[in-house]
Structure formats: C-alpha cells, structure tokens
N, C-alpha and C. Protein backbone atom coordinates (compact mmCIF):
# COMPACT_ATOMS: atom_id res chain seq x y z
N UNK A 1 -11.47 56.28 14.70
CA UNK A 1 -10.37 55.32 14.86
C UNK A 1 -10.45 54.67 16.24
N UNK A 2 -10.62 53.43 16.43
CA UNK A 2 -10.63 52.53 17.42
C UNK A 2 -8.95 52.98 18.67
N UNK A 3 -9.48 53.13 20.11
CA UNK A 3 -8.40 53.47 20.53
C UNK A 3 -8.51 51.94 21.58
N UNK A 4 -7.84 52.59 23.03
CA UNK A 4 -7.30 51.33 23.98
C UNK A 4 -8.56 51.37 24.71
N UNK A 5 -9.31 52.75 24.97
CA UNK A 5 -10.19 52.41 25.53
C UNK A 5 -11.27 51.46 25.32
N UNK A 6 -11.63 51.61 23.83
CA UNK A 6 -13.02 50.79 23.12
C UNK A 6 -12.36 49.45 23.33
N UNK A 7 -10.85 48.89 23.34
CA UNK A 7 -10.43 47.68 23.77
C UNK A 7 -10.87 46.80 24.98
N UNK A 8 -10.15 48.14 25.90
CA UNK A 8 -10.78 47.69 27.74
C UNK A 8 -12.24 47.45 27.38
N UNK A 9 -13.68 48.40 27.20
CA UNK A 9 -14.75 47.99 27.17
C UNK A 9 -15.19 46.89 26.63
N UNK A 10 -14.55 46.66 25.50
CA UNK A 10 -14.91 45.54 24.87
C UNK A 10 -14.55 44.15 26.10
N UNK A 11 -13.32 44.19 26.07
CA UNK A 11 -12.85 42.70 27.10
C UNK A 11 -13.73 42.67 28.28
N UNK A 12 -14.25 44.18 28.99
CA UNK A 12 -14.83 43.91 29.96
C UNK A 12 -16.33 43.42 29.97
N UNK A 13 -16.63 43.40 28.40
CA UNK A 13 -18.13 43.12 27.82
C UNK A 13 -17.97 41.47 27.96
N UNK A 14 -17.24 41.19 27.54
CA UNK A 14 -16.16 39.65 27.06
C UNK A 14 -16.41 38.87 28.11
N UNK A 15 -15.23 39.94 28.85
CA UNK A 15 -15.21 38.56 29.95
C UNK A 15 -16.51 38.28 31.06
N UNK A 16 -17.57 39.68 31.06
CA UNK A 16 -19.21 39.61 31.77
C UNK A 16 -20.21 38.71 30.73
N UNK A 17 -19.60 37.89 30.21
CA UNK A 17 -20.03 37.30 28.99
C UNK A 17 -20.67 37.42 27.95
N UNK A 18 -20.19 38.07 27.11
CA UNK A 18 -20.88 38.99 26.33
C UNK A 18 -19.80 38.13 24.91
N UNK A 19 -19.91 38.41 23.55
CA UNK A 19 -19.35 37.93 22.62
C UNK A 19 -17.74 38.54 22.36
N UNK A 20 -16.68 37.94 22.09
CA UNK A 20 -15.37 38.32 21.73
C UNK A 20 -14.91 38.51 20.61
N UNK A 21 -15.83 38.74 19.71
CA UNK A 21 -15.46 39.11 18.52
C UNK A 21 -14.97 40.71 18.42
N UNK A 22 -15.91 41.39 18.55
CA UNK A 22 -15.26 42.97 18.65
C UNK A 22 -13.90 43.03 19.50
N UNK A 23 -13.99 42.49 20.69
CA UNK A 23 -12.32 42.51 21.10
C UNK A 23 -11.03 41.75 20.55
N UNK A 24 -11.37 41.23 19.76
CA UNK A 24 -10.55 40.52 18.99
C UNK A 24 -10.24 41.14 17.91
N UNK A 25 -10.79 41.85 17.14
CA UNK A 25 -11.09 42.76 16.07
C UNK A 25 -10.38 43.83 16.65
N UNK A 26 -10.44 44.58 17.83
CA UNK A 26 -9.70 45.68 18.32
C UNK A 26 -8.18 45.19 18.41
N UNK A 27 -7.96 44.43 19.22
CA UNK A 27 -6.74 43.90 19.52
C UNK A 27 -5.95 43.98 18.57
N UNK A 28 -6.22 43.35 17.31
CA UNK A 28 -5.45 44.01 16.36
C UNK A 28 -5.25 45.53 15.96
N UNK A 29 -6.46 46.27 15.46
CA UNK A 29 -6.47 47.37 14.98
C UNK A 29 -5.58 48.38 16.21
N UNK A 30 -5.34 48.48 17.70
CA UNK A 30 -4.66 49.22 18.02
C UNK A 30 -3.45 48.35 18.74
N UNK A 31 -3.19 47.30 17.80
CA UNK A 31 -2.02 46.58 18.36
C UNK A 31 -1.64 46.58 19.55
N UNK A 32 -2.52 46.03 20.51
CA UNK A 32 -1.87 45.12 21.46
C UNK A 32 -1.12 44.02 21.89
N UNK A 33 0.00 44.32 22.70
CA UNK A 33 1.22 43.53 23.05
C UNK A 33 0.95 42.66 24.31
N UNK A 34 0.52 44.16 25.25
CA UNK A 34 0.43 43.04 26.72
C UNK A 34 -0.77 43.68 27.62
N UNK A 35 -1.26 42.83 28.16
CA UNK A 35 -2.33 43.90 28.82
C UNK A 35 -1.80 43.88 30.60
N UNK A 36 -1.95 44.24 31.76
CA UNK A 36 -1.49 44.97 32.47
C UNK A 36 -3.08 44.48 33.54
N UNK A 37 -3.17 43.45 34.14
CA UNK A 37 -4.25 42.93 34.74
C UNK A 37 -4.28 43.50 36.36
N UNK A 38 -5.31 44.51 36.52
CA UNK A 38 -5.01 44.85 38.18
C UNK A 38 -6.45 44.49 38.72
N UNK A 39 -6.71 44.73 40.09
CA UNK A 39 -7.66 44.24 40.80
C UNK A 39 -8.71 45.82 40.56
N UNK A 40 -8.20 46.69 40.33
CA UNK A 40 -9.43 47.74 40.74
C UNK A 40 -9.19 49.00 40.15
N UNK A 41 -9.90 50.32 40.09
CA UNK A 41 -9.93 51.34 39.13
C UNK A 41 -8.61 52.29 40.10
N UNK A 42 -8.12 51.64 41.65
CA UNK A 42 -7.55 52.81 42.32
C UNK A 42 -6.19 52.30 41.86
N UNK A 43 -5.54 50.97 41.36
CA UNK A 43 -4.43 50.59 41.19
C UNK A 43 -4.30 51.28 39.90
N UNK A 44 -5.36 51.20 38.66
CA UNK A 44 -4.69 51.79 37.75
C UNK A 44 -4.89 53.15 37.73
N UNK A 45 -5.27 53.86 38.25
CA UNK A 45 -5.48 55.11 38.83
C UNK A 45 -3.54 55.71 39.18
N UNK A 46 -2.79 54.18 40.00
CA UNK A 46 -1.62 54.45 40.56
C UNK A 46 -0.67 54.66 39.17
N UNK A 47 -0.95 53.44 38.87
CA UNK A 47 -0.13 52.77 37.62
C UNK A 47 -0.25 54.12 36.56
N UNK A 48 -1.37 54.29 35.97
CA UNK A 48 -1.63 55.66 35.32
C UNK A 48 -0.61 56.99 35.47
N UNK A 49 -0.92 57.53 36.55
CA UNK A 49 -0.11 58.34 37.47
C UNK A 49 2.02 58.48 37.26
N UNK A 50 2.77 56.96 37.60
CA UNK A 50 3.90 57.24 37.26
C UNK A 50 4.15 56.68 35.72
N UNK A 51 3.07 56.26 35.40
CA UNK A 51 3.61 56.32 33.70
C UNK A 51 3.73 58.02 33.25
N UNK A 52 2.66 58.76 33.90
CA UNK A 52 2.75 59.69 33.55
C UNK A 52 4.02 60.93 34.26
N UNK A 53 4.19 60.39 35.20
CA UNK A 53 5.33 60.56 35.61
C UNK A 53 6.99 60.41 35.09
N UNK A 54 6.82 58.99 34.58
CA UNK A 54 8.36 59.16 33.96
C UNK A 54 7.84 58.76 31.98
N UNK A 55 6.62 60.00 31.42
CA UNK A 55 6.91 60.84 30.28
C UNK A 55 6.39 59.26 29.52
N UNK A 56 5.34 58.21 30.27
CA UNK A 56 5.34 57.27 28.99
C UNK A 56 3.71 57.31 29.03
N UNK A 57 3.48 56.64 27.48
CA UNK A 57 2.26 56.86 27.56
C UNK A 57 1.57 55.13 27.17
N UNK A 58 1.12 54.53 27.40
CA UNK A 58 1.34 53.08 27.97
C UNK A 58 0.49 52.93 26.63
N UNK A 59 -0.58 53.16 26.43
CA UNK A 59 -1.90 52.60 25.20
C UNK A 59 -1.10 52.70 24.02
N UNK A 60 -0.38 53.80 23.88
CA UNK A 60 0.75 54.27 22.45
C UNK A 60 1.82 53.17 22.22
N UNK A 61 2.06 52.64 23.41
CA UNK A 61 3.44 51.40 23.69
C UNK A 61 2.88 50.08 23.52
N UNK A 62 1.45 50.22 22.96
CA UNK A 62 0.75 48.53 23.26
C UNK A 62 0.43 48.31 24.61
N UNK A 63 0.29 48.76 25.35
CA UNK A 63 -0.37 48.36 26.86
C UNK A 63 -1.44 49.02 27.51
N UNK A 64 -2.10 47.64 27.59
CA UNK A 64 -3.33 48.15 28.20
C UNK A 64 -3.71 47.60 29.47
N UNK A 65 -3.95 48.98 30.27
CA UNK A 65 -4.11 48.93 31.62
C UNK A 65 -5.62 48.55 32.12
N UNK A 66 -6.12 47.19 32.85
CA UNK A 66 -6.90 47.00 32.65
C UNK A 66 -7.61 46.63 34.09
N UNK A 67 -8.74 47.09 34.84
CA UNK A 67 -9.32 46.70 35.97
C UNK A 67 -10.10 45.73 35.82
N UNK A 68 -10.11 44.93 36.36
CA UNK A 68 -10.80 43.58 36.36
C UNK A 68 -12.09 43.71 37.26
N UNK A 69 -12.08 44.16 38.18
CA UNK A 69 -13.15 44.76 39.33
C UNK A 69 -13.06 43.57 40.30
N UNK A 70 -11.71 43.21 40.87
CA UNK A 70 -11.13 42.30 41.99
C UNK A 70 -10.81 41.11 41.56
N UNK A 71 -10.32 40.33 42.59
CA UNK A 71 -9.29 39.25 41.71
C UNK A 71 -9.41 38.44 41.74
N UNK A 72 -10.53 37.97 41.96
CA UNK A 72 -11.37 36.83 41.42
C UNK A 72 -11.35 36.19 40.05
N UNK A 73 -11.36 38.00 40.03
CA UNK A 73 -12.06 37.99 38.22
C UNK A 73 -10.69 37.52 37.17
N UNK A 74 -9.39 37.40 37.68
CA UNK A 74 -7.82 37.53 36.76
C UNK A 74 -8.24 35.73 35.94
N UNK A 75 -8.40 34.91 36.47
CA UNK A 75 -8.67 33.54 35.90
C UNK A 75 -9.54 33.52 34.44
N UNK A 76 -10.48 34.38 34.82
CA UNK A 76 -11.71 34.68 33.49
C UNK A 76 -10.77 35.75 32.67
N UNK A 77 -10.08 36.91 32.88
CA UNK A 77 -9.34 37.49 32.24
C UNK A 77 -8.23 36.72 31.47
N UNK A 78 -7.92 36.36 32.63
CA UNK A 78 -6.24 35.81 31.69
C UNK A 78 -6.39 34.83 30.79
N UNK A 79 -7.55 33.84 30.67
CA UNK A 79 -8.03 32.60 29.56
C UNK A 79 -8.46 33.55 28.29
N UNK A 80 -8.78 34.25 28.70
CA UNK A 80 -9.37 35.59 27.36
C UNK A 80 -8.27 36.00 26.81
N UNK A 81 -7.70 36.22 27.40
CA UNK A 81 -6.35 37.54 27.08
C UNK A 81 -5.12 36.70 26.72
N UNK A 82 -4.85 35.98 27.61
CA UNK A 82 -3.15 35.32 27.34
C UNK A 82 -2.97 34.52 26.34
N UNK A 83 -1.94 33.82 26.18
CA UNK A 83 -1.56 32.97 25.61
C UNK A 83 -2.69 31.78 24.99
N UNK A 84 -3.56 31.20 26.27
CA UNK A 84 -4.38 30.34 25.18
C UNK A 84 -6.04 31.16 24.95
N UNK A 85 -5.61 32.35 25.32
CA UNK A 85 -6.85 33.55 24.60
C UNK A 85 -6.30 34.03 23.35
N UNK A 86 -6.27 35.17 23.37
CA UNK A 86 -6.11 36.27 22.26
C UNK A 86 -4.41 36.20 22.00
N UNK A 87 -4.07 35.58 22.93
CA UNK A 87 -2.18 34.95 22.83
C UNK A 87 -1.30 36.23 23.22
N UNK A 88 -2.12 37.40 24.04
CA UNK A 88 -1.19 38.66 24.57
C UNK A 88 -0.45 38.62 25.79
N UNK A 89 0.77 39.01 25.71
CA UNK A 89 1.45 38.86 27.09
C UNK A 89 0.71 39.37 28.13
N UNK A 90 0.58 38.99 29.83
CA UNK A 90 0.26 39.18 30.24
C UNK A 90 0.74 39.40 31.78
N UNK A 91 0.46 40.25 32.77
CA UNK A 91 1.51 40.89 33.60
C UNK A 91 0.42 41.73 34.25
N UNK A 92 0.81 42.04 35.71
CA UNK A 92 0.03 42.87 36.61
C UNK A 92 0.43 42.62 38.25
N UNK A 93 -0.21 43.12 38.99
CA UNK A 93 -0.52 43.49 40.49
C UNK A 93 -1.44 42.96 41.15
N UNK A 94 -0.81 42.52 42.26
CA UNK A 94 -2.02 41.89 42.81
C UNK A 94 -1.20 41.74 44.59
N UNK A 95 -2.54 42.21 45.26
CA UNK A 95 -2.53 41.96 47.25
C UNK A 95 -1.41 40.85 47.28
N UNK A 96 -1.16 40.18 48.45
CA UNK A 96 -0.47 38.77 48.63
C UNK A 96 -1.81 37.92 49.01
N UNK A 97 -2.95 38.86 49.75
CA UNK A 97 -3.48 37.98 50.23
C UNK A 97 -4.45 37.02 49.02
N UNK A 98 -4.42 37.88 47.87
CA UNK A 98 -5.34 37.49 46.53
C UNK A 98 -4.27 36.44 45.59
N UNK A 99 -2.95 36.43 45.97
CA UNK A 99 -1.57 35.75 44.70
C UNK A 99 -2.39 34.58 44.27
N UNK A 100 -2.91 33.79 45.07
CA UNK A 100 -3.47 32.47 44.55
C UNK A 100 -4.23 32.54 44.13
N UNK A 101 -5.06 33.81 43.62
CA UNK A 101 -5.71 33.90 42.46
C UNK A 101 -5.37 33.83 41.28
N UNK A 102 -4.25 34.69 41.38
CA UNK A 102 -3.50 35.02 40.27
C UNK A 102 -2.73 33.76 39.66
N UNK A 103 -2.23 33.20 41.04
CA UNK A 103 -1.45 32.02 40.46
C UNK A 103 -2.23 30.96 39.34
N UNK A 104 -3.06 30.67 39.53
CA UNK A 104 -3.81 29.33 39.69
C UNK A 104 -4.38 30.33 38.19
N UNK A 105 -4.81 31.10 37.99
CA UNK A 105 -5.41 32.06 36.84
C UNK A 105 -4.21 31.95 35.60
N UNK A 106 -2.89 32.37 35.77
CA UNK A 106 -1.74 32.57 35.18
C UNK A 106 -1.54 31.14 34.59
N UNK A 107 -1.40 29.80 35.47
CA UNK A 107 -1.51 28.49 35.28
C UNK A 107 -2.15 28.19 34.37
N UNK A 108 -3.15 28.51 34.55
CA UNK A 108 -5.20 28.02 33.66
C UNK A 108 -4.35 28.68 31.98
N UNK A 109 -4.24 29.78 31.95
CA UNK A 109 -3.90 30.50 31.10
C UNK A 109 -2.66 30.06 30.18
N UNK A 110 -1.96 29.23 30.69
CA UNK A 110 -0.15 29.32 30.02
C UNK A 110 0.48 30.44 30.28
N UNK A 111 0.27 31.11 31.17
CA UNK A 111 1.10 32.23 31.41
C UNK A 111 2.21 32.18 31.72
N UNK A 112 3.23 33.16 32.03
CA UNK A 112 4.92 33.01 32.30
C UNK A 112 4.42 33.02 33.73
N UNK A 113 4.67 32.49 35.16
CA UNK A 113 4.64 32.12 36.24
C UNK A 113 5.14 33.78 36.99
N UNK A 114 5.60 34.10 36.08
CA UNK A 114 6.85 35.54 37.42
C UNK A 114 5.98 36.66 36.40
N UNK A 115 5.20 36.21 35.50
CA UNK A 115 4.70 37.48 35.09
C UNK A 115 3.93 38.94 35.70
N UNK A 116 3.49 38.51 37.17
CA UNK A 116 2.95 39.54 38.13
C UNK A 116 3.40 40.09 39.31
N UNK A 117 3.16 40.70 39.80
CA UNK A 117 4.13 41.84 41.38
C UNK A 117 3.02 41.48 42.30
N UNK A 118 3.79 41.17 43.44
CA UNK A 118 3.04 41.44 44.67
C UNK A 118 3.02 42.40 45.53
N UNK A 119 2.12 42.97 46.09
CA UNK A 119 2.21 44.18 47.22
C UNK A 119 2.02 43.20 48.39
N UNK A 120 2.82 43.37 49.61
CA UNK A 120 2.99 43.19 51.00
C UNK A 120 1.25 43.08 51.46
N UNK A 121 0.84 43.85 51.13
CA UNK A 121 -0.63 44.07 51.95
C UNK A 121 -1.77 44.48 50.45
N UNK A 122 -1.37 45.83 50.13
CA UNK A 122 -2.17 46.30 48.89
C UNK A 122 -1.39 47.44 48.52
N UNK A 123 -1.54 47.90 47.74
CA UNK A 123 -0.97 48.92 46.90
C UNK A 123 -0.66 50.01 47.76
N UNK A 124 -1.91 50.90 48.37
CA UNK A 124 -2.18 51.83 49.53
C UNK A 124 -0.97 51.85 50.57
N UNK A 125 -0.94 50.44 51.12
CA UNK A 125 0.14 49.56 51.68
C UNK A 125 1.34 50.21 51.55
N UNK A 126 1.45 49.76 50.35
CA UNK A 126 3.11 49.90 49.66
C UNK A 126 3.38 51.82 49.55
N UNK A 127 2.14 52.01 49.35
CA UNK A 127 2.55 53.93 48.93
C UNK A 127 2.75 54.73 50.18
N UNK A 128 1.61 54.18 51.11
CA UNK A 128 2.40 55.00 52.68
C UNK A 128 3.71 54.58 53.25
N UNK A 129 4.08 53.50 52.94
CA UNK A 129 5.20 52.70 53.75
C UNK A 129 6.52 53.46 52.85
N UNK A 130 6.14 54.16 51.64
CA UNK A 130 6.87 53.93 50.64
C UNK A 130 7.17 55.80 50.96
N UNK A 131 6.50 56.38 51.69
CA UNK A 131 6.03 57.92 51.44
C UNK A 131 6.17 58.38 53.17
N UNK A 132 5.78 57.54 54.14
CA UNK A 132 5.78 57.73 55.22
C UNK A 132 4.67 58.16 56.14
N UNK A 133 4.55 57.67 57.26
CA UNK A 133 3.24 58.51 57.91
C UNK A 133 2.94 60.23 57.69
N UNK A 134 3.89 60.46 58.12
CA UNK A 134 3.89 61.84 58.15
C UNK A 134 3.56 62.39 57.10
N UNK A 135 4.13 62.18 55.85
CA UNK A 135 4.19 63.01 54.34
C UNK A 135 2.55 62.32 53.81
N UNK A 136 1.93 61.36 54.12
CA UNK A 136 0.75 61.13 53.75
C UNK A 136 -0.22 61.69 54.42
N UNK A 137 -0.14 61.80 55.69
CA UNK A 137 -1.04 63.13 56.56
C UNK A 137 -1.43 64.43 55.74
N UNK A 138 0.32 64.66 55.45
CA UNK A 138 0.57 66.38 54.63
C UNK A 138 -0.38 65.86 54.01
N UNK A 139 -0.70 65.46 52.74
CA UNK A 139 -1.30 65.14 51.57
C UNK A 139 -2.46 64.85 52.00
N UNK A 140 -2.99 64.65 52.78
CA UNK A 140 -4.47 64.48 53.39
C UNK A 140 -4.83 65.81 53.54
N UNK A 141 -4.36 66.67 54.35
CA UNK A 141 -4.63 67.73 54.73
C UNK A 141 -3.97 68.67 53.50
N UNK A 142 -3.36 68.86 52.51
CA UNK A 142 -3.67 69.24 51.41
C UNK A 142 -4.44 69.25 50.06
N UNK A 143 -5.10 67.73 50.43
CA UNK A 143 -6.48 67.59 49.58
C UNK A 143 -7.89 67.98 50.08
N UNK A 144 -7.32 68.43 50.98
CA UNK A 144 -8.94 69.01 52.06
C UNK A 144 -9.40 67.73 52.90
N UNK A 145 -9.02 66.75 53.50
CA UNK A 145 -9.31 65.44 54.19
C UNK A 145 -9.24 65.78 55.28
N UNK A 146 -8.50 66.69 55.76
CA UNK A 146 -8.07 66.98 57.04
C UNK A 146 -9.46 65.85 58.50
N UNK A 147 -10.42 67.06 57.67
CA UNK A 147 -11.48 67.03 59.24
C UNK A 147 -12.10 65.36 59.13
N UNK A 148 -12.39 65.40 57.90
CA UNK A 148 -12.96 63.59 57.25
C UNK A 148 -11.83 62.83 58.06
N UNK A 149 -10.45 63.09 58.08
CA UNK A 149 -9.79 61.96 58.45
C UNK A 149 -9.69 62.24 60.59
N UNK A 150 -9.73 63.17 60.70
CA UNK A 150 -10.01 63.79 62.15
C UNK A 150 -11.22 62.71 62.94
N UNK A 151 -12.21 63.03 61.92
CA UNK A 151 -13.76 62.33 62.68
C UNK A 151 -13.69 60.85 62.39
N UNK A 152 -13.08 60.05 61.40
CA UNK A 152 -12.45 59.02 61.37
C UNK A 152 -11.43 58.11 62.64
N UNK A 153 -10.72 59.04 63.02
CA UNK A 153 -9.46 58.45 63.59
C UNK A 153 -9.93 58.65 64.87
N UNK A 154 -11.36 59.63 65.27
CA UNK A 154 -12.46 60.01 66.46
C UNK A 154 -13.42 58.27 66.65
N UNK A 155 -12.97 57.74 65.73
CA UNK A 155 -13.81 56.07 65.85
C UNK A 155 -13.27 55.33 66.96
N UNK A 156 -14.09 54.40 67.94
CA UNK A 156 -13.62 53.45 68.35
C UNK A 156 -12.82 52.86 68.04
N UNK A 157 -13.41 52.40 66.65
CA UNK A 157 -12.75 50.57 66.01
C UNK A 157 -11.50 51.52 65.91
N UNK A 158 -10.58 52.61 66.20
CA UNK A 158 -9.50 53.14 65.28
C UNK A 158 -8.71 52.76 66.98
N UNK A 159 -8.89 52.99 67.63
CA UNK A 159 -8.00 52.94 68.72
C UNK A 159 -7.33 51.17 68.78
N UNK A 160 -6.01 51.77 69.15
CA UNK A 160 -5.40 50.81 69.05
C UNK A 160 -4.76 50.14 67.92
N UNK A 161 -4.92 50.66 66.93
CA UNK A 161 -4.51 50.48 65.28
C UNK A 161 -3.19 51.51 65.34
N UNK A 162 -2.28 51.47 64.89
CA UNK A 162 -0.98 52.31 64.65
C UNK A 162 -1.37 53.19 63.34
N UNK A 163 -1.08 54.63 63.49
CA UNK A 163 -1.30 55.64 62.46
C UNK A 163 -1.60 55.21 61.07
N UNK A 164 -0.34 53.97 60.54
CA UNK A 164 0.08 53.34 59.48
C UNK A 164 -1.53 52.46 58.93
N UNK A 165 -2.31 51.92 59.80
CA UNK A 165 -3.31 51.06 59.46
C UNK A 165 -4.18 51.97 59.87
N UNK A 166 -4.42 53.08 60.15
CA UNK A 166 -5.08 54.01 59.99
C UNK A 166 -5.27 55.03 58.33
N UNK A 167 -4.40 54.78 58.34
CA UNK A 167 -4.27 55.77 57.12
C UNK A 167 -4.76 55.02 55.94
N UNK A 168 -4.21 53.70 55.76
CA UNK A 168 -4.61 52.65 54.74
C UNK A 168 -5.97 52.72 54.93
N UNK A 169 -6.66 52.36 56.21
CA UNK A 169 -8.08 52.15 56.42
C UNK A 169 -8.82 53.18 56.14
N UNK A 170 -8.70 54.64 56.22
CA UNK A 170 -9.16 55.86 56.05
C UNK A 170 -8.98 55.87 54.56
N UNK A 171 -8.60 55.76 53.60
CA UNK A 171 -8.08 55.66 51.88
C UNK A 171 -9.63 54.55 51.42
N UNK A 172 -9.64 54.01 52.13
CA UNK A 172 -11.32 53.09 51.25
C UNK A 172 -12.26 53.37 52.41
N UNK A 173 -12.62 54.52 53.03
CA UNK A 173 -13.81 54.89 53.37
C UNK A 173 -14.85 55.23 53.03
N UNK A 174 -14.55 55.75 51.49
CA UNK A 174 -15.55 56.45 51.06
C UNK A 174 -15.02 56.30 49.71
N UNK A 175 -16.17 56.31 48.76
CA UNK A 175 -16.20 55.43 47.36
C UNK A 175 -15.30 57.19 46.45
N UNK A 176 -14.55 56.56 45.86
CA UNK A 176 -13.90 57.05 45.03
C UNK A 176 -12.43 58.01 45.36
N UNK A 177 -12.05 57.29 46.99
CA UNK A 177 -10.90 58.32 47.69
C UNK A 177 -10.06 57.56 47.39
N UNK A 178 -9.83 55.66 47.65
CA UNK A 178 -8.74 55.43 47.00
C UNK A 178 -8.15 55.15 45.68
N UNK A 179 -9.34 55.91 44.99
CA UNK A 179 -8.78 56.07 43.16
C UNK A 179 -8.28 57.45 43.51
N UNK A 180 -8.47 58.81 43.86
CA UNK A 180 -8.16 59.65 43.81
C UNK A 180 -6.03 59.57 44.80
N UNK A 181 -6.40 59.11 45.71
CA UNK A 181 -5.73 58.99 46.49
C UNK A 181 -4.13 57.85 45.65
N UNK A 182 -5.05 56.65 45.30
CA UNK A 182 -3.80 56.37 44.39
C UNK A 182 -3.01 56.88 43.32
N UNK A 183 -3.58 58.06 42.94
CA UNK A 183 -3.15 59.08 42.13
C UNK A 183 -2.14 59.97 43.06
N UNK A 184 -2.30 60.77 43.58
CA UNK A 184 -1.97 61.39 44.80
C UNK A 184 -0.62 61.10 45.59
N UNK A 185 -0.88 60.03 45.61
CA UNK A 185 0.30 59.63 46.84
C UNK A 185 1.42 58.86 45.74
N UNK A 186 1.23 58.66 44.52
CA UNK A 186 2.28 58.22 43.73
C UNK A 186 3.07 59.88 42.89
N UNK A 187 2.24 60.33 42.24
CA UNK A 187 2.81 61.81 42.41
C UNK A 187 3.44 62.58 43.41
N UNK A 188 3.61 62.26 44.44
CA UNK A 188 4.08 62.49 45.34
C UNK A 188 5.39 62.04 46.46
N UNK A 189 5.44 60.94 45.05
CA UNK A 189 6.85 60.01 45.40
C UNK A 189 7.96 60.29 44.93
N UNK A 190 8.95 60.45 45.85
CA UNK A 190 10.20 60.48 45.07
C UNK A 190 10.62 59.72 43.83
N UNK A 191 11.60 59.73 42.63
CA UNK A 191 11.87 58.93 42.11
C UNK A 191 12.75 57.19 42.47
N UNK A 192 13.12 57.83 43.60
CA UNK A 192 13.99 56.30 44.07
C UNK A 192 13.20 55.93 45.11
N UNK A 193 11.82 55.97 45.09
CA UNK A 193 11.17 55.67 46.35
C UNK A 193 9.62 54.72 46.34
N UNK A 194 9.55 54.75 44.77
CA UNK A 194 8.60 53.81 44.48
C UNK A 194 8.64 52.46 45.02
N UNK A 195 7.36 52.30 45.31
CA UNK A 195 7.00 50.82 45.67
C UNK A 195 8.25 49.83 45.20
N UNK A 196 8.79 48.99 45.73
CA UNK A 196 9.27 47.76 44.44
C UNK A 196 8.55 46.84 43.76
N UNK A 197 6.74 46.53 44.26
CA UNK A 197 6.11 45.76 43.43
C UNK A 197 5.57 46.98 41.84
N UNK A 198 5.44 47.86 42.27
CA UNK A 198 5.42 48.97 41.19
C UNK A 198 6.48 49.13 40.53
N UNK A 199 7.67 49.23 40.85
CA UNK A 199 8.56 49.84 40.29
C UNK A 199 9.18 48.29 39.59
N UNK A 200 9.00 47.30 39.66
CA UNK A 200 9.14 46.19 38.62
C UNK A 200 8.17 45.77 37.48
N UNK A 201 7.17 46.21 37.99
CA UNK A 201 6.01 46.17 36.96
C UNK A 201 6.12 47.00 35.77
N UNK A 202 6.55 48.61 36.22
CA UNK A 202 7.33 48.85 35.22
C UNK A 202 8.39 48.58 34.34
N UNK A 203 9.40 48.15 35.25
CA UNK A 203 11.00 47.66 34.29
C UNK A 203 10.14 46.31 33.58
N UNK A 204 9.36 45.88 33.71
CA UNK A 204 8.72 44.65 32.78
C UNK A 204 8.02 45.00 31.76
N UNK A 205 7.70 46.26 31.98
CA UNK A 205 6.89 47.09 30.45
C UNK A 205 7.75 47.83 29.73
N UNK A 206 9.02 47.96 29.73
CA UNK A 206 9.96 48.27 29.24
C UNK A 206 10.24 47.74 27.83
C-alpha cells in the first residue's frame, strides 16, 4: 500500500525532473490535502518532533511534510504542488532572509499569499531564543557536545559573537547536528513556548 513517503520521493523525482505521473497517481491513493514546503531535512526534523509532541500524526491527516533541499527550490515545488499543479493546498517555513523566494514562488503558483511562517533569522534562531542560552547549553552537554562545542567556541572567528550566535553557529557545524538538534531542542520546549512562526504553522494544519 502506497504511503506519504513513496509521495515525498516521488515529487522529489518530479520536481529534479523526472516524470509526474507516479506522483500524481500517489496523491490520490494516500489523499493528499496540503503539503507543508520547508527549506531542509533539520526543519522537518523540528516540525516532525511537536507533531509528535502534541499526539498528531501529520501523513494520517493528509499532510505531507516535505524538504525541498533550500529555497530556491519552493518556486519549482509550489508550480508542481499548488493550485496550478496537482491543485494541493500549500503552506510552510521559511528564513526572512529566503521570504522572497517564497513570495514570488507562492505568486508563480496561485497560492494564498499568508500561506507560509517566517522565522526572524532560521528556525535554530527561533528554538534558542525560544528555550534560552542557558537551557540549550544543558542540552548540548546532555547530548554529549559538551567538548565539540568547547573546541568550537576555542575559535577565533567565535570571539566577539554573543553566546546566542554562537550556539546557532555551532548547530550547522557538522553535517547531520542540526537535524538531530532540531529534534532536540523542540522536545525540549515548553508547551507555551514554541516558536510563533512554528506554532502558527501548526494552528494552520488544524
């Protein structure tokens, strides 16, 4: 039985230009509603995380959480996917410094204009600011980072940076910490303490 995943692969075959027939063919068979457009595997890594957190299970609800591999790529997605694609609602996350990707992508597309969240800086951004210096340290040094982030913050280029842009900068040092890490530091959030570009992204998948 065709699930959400063979969906994502397919679109990501799609939109590397590859044929859209099989994703079109899926789209139906596990009824998709809206797909959920992010820049990278660590956002939905986040996103993943408090769905699983407040007990939902997003692929079962019609939504599919989908990495684009940066946000370049949302323009080629969203013509596929939205309204004058496959005609699925469409909604996601995205930097501020990337929005005019999104914008101008959402546009191309017929998309609803307010359909996406912005983070201040990036996601990472939003989860320390959201969690605090301090309580993201803890969590460093409870994932075993401790000394990695020690010989890090031992850098030149680090002096003179405030803890806060330290910590963000230490999270994409090394390939696969800020997928782990966006997991991590959202489990680790209070319930009234989520991001607000997160925590609307949800009330929109509602």
């Amino acid at each position: 039985m065709a699930d959400m995943g063979e969906f994502r692969d397919a679109v990501t075959a799609w939109a590397a230009g590859g044929p859209g027939d099989r994703a079109r063919e899926l789209a139906a068979q596990v009824s998709v509603r809206t797909v959920v457009l992010l820049e990278g595997p660590s956002d939905v890594a986040a996103v993943d995380a408090l769905a699983a957190s407040r007990g939902r299970d997003l692929a079962a609800e019609g939504l599919c959480v989908l990495a684009m591999g940066g946000a370049m790529s949302v323009g080629r997605y969203a013509g596929l996917l939205g309204p004058s694609g496959l005609g699925l609602r469409l909604t996601g996350l995205c930097d501020e410094r990337e929005q005019s990707f999104y914008a101008r992508g959402w546009e191309r597309a017929g998309a609803a204009p307010d359909g996406y969240f912005v983070c201040a800086a990036d996601l990472e951004d939003e989860l320390i600011r959201a969690l605090g210096v301090p309580r993201v340290q803890e969590l460093v040094r409870e994932e075993g980072d401790l000394r990695p982030l020690r010989t890090f913050l031992s850098q030149p280029a680090q002096r003179g940076r405030t803890a806060h842009q330290q910590l963000r900068r230490f999270l994409g040092t090394k390939k696969g910490r800020k997928i782990h890490y966006g997991r991590v530091l959202v489990e680790a959030l209070a319930p009234d303490r989520v991001p607000a570009p997160l925590d609307d992204l949800f009330a929109a998948l509602s």
